[in-house]
Structure formats: C-alpha cells, structure tokens
N, C-alpha and C. Protein backbone atom coordinates (compact mmCIF):
# COMPACT_ATOMS: atom_id res chain seq x y z
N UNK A 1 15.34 16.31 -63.14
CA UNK A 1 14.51 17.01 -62.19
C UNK A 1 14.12 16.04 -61.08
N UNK A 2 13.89 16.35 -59.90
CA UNK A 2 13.70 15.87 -58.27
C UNK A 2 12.49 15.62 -58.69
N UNK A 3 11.56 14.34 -57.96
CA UNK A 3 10.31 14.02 -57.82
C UNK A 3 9.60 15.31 -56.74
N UNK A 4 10.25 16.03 -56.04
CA UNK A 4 9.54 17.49 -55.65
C UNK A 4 9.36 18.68 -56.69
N UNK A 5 10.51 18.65 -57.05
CA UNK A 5 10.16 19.92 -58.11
C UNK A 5 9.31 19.48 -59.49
N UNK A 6 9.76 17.86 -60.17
CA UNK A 6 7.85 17.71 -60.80
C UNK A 6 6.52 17.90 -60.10
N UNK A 7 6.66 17.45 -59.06
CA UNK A 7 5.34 17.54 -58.46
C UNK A 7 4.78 19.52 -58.08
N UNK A 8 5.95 19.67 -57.98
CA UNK A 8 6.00 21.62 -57.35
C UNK A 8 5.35 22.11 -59.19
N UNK A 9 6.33 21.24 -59.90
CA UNK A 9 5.58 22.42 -61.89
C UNK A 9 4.41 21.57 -61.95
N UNK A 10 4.02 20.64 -61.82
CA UNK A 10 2.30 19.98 -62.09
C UNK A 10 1.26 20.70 -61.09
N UNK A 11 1.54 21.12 -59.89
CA UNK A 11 1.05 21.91 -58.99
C UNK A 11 0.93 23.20 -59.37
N UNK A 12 1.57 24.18 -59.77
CA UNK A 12 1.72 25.30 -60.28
C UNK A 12 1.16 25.30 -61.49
N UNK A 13 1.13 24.49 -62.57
CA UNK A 13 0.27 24.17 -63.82
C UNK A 13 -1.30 23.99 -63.61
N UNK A 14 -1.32 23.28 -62.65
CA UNK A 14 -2.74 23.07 -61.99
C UNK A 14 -3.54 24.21 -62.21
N UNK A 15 -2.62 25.20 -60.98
CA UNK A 15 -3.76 26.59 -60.35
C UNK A 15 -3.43 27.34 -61.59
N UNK A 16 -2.20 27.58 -62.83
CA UNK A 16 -2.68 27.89 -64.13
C UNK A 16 -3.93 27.84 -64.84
N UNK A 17 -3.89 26.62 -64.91
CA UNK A 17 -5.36 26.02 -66.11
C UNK A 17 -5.94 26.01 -65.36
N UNK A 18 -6.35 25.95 -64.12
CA UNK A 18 -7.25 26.25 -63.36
C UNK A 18 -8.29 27.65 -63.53
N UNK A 19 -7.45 28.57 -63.66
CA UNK A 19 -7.36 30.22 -63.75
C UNK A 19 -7.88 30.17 -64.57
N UNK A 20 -7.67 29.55 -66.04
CA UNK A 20 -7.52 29.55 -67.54
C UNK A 20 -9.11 28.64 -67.59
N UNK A 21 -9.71 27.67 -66.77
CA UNK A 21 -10.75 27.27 -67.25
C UNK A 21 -12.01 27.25 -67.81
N UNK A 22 -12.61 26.97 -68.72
CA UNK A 22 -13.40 27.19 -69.48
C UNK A 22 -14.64 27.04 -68.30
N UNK A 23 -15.90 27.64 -69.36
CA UNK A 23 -17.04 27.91 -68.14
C UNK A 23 -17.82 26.17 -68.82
N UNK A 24 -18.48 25.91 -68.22
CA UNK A 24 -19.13 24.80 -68.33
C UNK A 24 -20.71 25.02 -68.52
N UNK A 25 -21.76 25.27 -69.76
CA UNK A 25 -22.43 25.80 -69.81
C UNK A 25 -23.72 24.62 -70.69
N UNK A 26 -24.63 24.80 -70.22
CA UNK A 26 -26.01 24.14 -70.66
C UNK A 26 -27.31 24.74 -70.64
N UNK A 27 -27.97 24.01 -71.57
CA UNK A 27 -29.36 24.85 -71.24
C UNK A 27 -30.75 23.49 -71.75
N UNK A 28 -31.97 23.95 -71.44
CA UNK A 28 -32.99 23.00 -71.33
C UNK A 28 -33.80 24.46 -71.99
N UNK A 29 -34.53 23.25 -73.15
CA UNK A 29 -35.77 24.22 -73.49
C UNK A 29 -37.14 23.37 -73.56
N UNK A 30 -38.27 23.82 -73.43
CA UNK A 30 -39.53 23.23 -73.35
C UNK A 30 -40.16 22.70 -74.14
N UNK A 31 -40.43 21.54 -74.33
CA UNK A 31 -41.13 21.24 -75.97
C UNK A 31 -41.98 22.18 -76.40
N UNK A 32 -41.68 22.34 -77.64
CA UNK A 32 -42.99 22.79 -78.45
C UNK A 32 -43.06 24.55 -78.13
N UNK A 33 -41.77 24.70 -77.51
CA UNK A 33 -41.77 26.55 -77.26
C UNK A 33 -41.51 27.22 -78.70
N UNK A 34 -43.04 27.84 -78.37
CA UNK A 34 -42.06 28.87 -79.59
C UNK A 34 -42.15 30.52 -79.38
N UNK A 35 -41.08 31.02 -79.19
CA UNK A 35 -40.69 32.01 -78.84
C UNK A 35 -41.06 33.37 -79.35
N UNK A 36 -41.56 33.30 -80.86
CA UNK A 36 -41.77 34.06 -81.77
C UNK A 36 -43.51 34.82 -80.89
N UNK A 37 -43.91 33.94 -80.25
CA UNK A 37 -44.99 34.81 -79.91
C UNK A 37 -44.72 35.69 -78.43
N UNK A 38 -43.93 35.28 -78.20
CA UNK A 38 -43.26 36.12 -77.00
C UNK A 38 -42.78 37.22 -76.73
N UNK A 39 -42.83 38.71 -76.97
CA UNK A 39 -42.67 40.05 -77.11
C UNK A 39 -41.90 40.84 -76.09
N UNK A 40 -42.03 40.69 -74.99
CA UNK A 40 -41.43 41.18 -73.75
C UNK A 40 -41.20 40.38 -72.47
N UNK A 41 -40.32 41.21 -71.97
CA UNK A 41 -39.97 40.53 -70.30
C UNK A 41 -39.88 41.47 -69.58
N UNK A 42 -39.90 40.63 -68.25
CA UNK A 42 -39.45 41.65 -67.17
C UNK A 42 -38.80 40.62 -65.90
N UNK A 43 -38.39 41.23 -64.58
CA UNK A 43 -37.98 40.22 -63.65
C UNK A 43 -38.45 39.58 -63.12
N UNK A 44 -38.54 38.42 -62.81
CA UNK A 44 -39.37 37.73 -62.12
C UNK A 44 -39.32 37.83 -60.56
N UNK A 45 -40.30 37.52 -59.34
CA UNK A 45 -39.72 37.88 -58.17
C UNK A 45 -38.47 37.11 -57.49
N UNK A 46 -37.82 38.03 -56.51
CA UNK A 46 -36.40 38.07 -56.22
C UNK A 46 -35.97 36.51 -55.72
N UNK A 47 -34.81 36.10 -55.85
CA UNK A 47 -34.74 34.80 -55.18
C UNK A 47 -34.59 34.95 -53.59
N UNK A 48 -35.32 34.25 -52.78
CA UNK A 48 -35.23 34.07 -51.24
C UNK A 48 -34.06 33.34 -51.39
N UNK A 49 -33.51 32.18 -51.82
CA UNK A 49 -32.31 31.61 -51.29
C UNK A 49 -30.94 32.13 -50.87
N UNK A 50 -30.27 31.66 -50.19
CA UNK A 50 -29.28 32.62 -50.38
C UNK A 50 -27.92 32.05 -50.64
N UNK A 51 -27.16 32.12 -51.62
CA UNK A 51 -26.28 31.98 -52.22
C UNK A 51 -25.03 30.88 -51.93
N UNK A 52 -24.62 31.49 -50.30
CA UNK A 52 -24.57 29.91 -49.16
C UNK A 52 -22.85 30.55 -49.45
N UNK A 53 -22.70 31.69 -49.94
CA UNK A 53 -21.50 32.24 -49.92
C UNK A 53 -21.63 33.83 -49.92
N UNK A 54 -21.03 34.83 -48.60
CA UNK A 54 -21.25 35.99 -48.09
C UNK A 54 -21.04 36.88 -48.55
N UNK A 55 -19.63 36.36 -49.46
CA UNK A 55 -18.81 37.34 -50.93
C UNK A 55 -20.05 37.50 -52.09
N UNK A 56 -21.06 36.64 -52.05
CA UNK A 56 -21.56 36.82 -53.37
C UNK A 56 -23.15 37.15 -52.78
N UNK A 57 -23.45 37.25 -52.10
CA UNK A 57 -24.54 37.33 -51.31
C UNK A 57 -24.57 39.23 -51.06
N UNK A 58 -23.39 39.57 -50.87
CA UNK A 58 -23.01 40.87 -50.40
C UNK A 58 -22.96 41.69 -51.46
N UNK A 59 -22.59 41.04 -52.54
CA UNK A 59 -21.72 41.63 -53.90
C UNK A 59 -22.68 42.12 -54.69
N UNK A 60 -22.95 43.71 -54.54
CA UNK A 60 -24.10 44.54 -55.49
C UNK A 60 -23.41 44.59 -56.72
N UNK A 61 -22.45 44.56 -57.22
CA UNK A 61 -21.30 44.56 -58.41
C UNK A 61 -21.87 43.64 -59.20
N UNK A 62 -21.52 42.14 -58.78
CA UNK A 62 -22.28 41.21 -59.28
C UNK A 62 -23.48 41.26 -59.48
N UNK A 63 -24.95 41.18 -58.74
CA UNK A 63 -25.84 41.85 -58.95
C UNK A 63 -26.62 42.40 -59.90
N UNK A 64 -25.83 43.62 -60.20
CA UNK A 64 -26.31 44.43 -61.14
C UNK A 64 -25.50 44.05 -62.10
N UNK A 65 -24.30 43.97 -62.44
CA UNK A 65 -23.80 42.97 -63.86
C UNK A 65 -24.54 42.29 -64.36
N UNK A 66 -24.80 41.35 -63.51
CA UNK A 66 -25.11 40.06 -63.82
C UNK A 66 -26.56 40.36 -65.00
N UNK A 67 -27.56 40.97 -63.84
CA UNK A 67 -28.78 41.64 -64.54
C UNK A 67 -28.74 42.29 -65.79
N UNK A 68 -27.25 43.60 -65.53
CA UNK A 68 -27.53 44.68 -67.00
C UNK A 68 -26.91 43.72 -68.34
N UNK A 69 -26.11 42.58 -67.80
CA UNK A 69 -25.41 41.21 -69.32
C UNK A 69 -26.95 40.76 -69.60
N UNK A 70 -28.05 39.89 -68.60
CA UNK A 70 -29.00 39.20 -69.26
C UNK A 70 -29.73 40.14 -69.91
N UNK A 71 -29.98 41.86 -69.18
CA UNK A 71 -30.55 42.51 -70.36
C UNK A 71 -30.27 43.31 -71.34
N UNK A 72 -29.19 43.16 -71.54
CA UNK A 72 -28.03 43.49 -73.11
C UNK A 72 -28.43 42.66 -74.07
N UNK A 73 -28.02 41.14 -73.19
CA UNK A 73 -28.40 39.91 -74.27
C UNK A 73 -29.87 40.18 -74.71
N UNK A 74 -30.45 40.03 -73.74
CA UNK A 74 -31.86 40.14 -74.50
C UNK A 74 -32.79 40.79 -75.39
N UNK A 75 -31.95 42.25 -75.22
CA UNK A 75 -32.41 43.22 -76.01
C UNK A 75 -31.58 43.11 -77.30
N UNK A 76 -30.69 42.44 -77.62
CA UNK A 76 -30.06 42.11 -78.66
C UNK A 76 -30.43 40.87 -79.47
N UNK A 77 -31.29 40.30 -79.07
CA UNK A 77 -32.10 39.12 -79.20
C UNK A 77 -33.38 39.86 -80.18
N UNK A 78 -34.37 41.37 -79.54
CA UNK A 78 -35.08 41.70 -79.50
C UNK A 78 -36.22 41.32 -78.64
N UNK A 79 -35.81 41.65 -77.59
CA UNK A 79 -36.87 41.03 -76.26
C UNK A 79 -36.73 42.57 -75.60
N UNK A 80 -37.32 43.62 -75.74
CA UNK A 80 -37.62 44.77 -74.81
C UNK A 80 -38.17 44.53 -73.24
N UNK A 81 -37.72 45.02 -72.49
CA UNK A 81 -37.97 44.43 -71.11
C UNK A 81 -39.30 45.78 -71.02
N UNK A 82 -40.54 45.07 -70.25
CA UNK A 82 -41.72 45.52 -70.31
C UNK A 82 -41.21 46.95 -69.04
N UNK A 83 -41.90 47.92 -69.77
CA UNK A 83 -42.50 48.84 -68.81
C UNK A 83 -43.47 49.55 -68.54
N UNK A 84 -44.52 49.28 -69.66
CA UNK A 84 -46.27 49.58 -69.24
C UNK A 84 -47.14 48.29 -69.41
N UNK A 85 -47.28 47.75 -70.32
CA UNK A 85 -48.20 46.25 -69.96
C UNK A 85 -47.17 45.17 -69.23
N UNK A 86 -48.51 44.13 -69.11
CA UNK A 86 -48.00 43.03 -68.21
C UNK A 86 -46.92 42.39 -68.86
N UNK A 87 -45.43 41.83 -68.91
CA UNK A 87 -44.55 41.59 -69.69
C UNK A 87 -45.48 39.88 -70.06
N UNK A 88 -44.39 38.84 -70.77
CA UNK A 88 -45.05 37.98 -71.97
C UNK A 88 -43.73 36.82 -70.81
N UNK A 89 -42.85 37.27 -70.69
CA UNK A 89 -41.71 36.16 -69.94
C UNK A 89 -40.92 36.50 -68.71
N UNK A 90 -41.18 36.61 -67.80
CA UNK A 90 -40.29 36.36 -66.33
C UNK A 90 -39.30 35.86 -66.66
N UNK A 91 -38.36 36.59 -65.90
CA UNK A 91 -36.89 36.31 -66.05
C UNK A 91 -36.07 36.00 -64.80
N UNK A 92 -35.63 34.76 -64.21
CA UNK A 92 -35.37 34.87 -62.54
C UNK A 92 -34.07 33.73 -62.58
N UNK A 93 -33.21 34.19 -61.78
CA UNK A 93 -31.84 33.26 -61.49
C UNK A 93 -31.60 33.34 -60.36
N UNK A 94 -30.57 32.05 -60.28
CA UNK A 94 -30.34 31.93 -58.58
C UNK A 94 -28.89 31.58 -58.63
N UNK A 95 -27.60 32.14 -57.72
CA UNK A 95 -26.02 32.03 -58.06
C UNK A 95 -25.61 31.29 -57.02
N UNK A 96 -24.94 30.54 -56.84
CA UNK A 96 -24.50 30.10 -55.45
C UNK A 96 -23.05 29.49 -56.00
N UNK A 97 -22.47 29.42 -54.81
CA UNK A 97 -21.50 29.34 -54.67
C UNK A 97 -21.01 27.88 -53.85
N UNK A 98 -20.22 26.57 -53.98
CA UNK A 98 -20.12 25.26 -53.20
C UNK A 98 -18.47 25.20 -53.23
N UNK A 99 -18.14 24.38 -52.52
CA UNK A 99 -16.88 24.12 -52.45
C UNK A 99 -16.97 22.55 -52.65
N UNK A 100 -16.09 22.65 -53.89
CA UNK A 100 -15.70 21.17 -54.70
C UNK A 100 -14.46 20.65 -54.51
N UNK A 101 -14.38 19.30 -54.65
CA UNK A 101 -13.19 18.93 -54.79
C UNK A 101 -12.96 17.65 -55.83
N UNK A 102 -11.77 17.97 -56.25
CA UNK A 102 -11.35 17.14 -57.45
C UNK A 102 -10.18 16.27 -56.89
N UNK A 103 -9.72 14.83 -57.43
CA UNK A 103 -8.90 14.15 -57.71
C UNK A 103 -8.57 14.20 -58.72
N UNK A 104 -7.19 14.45 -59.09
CA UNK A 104 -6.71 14.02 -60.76
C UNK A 104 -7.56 15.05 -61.71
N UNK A 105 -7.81 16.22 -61.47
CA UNK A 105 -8.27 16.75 -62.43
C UNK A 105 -7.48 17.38 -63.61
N UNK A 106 -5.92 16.98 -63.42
CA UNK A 106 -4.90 17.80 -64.31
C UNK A 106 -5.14 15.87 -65.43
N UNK A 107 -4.37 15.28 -64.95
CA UNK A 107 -4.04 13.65 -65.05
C UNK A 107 -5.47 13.33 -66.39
N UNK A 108 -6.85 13.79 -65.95
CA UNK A 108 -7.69 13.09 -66.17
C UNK A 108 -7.53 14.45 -67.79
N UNK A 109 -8.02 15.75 -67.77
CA UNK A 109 -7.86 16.74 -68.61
C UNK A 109 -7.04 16.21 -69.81
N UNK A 110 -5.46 15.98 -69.45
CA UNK A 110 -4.37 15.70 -70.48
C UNK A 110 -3.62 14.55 -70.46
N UNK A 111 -4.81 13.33 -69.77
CA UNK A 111 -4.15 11.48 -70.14
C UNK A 111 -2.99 11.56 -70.06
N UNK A 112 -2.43 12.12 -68.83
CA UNK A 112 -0.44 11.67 -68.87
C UNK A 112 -0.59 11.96 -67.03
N UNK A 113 0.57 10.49 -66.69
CA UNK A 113 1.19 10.99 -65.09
C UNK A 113 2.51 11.82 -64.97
N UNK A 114 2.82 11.40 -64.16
CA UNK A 114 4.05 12.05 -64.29
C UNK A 114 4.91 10.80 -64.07
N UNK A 115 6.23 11.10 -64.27
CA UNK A 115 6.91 10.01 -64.53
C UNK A 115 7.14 8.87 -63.12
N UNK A 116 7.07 9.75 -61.82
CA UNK A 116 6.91 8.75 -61.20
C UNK A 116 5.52 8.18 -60.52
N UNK A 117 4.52 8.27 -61.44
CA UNK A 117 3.47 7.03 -61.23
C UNK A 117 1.95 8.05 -61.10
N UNK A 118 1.08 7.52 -61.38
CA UNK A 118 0.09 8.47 -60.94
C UNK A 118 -0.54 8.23 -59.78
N UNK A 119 -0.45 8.80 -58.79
CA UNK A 119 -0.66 9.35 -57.02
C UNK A 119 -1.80 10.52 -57.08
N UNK A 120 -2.99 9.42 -56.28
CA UNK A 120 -4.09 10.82 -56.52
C UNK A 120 -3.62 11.96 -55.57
N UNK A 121 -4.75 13.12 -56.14
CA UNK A 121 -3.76 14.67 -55.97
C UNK A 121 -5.71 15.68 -55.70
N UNK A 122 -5.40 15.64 -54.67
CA UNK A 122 -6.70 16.41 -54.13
C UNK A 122 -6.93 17.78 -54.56
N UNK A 123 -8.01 18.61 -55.63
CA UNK A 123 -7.69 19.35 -55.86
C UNK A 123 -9.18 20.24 -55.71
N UNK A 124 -9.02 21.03 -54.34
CA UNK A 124 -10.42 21.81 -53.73
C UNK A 124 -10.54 23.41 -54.49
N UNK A 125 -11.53 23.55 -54.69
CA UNK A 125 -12.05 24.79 -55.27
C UNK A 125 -13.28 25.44 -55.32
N UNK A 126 -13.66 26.43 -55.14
CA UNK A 126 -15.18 27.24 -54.92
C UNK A 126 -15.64 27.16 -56.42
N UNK A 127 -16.57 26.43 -56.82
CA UNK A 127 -17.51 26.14 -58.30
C UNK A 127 -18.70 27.18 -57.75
N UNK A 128 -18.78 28.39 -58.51
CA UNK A 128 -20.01 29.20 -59.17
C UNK A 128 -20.68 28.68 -60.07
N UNK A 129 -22.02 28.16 -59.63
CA UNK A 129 -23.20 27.88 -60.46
C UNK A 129 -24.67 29.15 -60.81
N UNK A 130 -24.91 29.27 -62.04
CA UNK A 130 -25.63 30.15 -62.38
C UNK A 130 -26.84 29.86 -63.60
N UNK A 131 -27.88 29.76 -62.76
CA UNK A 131 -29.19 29.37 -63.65
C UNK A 131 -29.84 30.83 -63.68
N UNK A 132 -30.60 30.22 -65.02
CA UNK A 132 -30.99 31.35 -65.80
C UNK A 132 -32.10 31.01 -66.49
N UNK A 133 -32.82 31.41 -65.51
CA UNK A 133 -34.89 30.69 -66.01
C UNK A 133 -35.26 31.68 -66.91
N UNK A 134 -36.22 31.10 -68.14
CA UNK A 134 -37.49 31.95 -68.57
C UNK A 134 -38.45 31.16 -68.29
N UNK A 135 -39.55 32.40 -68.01
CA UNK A 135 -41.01 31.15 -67.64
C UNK A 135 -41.89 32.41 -68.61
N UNK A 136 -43.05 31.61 -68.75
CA UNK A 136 -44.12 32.21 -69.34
C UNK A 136 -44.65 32.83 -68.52
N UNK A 137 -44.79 34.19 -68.69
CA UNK A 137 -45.44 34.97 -67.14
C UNK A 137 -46.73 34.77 -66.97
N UNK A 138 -48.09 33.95 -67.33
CA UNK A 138 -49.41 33.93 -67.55
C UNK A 138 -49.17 32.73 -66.75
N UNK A 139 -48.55 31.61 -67.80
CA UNK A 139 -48.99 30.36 -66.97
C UNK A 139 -47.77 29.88 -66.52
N UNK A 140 -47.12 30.66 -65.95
CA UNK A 140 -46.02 30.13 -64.63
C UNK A 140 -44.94 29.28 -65.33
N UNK A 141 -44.84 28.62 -66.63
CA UNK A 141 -44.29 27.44 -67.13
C UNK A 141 -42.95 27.64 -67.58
N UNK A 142 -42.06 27.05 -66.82
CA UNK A 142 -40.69 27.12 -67.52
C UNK A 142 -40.47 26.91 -69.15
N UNK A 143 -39.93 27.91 -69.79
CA UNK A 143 -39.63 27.68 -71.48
C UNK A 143 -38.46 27.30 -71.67
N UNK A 144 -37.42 27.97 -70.57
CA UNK A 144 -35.85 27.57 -71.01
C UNK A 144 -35.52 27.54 -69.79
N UNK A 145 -34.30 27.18 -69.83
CA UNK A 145 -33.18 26.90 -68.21
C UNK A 145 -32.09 27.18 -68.73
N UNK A 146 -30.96 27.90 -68.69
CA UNK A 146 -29.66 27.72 -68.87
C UNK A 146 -29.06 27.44 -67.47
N UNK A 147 -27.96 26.86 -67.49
CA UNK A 147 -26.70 27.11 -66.55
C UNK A 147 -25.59 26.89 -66.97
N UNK A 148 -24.30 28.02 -66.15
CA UNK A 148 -23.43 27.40 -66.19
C UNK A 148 -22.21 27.74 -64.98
N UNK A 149 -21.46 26.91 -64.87
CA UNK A 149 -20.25 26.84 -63.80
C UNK A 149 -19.36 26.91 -64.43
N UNK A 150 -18.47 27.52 -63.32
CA UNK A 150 -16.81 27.53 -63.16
C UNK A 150 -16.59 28.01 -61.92
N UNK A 151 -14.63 27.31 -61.51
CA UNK A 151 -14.63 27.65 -60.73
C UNK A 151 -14.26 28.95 -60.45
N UNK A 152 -14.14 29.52 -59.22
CA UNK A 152 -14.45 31.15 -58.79
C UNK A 152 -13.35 31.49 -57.83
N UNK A 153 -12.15 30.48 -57.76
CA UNK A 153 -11.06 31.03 -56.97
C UNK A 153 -10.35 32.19 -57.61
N UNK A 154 -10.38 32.83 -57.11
CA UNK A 154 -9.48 34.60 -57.22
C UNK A 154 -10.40 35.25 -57.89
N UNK A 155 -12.03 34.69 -58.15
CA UNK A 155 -12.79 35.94 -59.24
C UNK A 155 -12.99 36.86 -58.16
N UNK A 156 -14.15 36.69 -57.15
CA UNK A 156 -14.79 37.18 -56.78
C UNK A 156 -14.22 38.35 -55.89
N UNK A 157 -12.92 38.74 -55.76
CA UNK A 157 -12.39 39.79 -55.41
C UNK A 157 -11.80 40.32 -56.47
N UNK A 158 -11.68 40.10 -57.94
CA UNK A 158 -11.57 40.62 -59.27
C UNK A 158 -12.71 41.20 -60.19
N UNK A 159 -13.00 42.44 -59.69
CA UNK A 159 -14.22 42.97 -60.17
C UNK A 159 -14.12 43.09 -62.05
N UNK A 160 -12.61 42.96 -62.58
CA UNK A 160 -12.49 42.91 -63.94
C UNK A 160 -12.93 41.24 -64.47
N UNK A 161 -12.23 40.49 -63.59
CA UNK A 161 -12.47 38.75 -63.92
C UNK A 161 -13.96 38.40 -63.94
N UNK A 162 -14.53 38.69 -63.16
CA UNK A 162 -16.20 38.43 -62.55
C UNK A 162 -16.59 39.03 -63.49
N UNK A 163 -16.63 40.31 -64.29
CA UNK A 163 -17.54 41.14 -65.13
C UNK A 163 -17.01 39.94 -66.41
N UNK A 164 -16.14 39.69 -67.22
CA UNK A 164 -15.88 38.71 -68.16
C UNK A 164 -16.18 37.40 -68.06
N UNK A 165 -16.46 36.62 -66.66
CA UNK A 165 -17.03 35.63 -66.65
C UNK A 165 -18.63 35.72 -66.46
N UNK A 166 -18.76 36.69 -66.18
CA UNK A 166 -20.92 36.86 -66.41
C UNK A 166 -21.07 36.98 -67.89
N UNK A 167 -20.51 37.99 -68.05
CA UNK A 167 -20.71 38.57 -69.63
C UNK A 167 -20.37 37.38 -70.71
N UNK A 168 -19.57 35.99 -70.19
CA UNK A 168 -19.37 35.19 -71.19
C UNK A 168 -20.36 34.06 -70.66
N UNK A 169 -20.56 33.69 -69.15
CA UNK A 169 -21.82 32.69 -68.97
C UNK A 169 -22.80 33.09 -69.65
N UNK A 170 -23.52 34.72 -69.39
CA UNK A 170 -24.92 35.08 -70.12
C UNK A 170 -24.76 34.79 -71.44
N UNK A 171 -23.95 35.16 -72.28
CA UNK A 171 -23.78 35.26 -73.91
C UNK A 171 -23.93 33.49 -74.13
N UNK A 172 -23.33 32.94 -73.40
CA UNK A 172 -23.51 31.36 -73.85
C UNK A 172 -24.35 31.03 -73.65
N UNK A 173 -24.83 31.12 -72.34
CA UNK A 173 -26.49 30.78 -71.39
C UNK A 173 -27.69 31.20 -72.90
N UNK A 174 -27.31 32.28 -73.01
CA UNK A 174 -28.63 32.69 -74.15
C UNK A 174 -28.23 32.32 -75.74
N UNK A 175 -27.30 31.79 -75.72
CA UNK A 175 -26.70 32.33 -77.39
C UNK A 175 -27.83 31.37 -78.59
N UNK A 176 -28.23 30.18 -77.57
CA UNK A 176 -29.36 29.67 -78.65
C UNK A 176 -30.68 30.29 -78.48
N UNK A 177 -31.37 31.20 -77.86
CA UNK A 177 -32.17 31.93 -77.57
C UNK A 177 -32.74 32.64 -79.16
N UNK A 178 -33.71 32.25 -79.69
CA UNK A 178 -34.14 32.70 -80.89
C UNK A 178 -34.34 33.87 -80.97
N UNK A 179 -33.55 34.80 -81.79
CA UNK A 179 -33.53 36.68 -82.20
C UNK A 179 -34.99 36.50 -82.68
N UNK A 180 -35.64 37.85 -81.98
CA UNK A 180 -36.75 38.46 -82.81
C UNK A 180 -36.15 38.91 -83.73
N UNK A 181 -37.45 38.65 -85.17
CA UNK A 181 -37.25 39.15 -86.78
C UNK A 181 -38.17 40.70 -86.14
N UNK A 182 -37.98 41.87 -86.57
CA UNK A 182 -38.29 43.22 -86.78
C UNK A 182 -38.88 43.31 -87.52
C-alpha cells in the first residue's frame, strides 16, 4: 500500500471512531449530602447563557429531550417533580457547544503509527458539553454536578443520534444518584 492510501484508511478510521465515540462523563457530589431527605424537584430558573452555537441554541428538539430524559431519570430514581408545594431540589443545566482540536488522537487512543513514522495529524471537532446541577432549593447549595461531553459532528442535524446521546449522557450523569426507598 502507497503512503497516501495509509494515510487516506487512518483518516477514514478516524471520522469512524470518531462517530463511534464514547461520551465522557463525570459528576461531583457535596459532602455530607444526603439525599434521602430530599422528596421533590422542580426547574430551576432558565439559563441566560447562550450556548455559543445557533444549531443548539435554536433546537426546541433538544430542549425538550433533554428535559423529558432528566425527568424520566428522576422519576425512576423516585424524585416526583413538584407541582403544589415549594419543590426540596432545583434542577438547572447549561449545553454549549466549542470547537476542539486534537493532535494524534487516533495514534494516542491505540499506541501504534503508521509505518511510515508518526507525523502529527490535526484533528478539529465540535465537543458538546452538558452540566447537570442539583441545588437545594432553600439554601441555594449545590448537592451534585454531573457532566458530560462528546463530540457532536453529524449529531445535531440527527434528531435519532442526539435523542441517544442525551438519553445516554442523562442515564450516566444520574446513574449514581441515590433511588428513593417507597
């Protein structure tokens, strides 16, 4: 094989596993939270920021996904989202959208060059970041933080891709989230 056409299948493998990449997901919880006294939620007020990308800023799809996954999860948790008293936890996120760029992100993934030498290899992409606050609604105090990223080339005009990557950030974002006992 031609040193073009390796470089043409490592290129094409790239925007593969690229496609294929896993979401990158974390979370922060508050000392000494304990959740068990916590009964309900509701939304917290709207985020002013704005997203800093027009596709996702625009996107009521996303939106309301995004919202009806955190309150699936939650109600599967046993967290009823309040609708006559004052709720117990505010619930508020903020999505944005950056444009990243990588060197060697294939090279670095699977420790091998290619045979003729390793030549850094610029590799730009739109990273979706998505935090996912609870605060104590009384005294303002953050209890948890999740986030998580991936990148978002070809989602955000894939209304099937975007609904499977919320639905799998939220499920991870919350999955240590302590179930109410009934």
């Amino acid at each position: 094989m031609r040193r073009m056409e390796r470089w043409a299948l490592v290129a094409v493998a790239g925007l593969v596993l690229a496609g294929c990449a896993t979401i990158d997901v974390g979370s922060y919880v508050g000392r000494s939270v304990d959740f068990a006294t916590y009964r309900t939620y509701d939304w917290g007020p709207a985020d002013a920021l704005p997203t800093g990308d027009p596709r996702l800023d625009n996107n009521s799809f996303f939106k309301d996904h995004f919202e009806g996954a955190v309150e699936k999860e939650l109600a599967a948790r046993g967290y009823p989202r309040a609708t006559t008293a004052a709720p117990d936890l505010l619930i508020h996120y903020h999505a944005t959208i950056n444009r990243r760029i990588d060197i060697d992100a294939i090279d670095r993934q699977y420790g091998y060059c290619p045979p003729a030498g390793c030549e850094p290899r610029v590799v730009a992409y739109d990273a979706g970041t998505l935090l996912l606050d609870i605060v104590d609604a009384r005294t303002h105090r953050l209890l948890r933080r999740g986030w998580a990223q991936q990148s978002m080339d070809g989602v955000i005009g894939d209304q099937d891709r975007l609904e499977r990557q919320v639905n799998e950030a939220v499920a991870r974002m919350l999955e240590r989230l302590p179930r109410k006992i009934s």
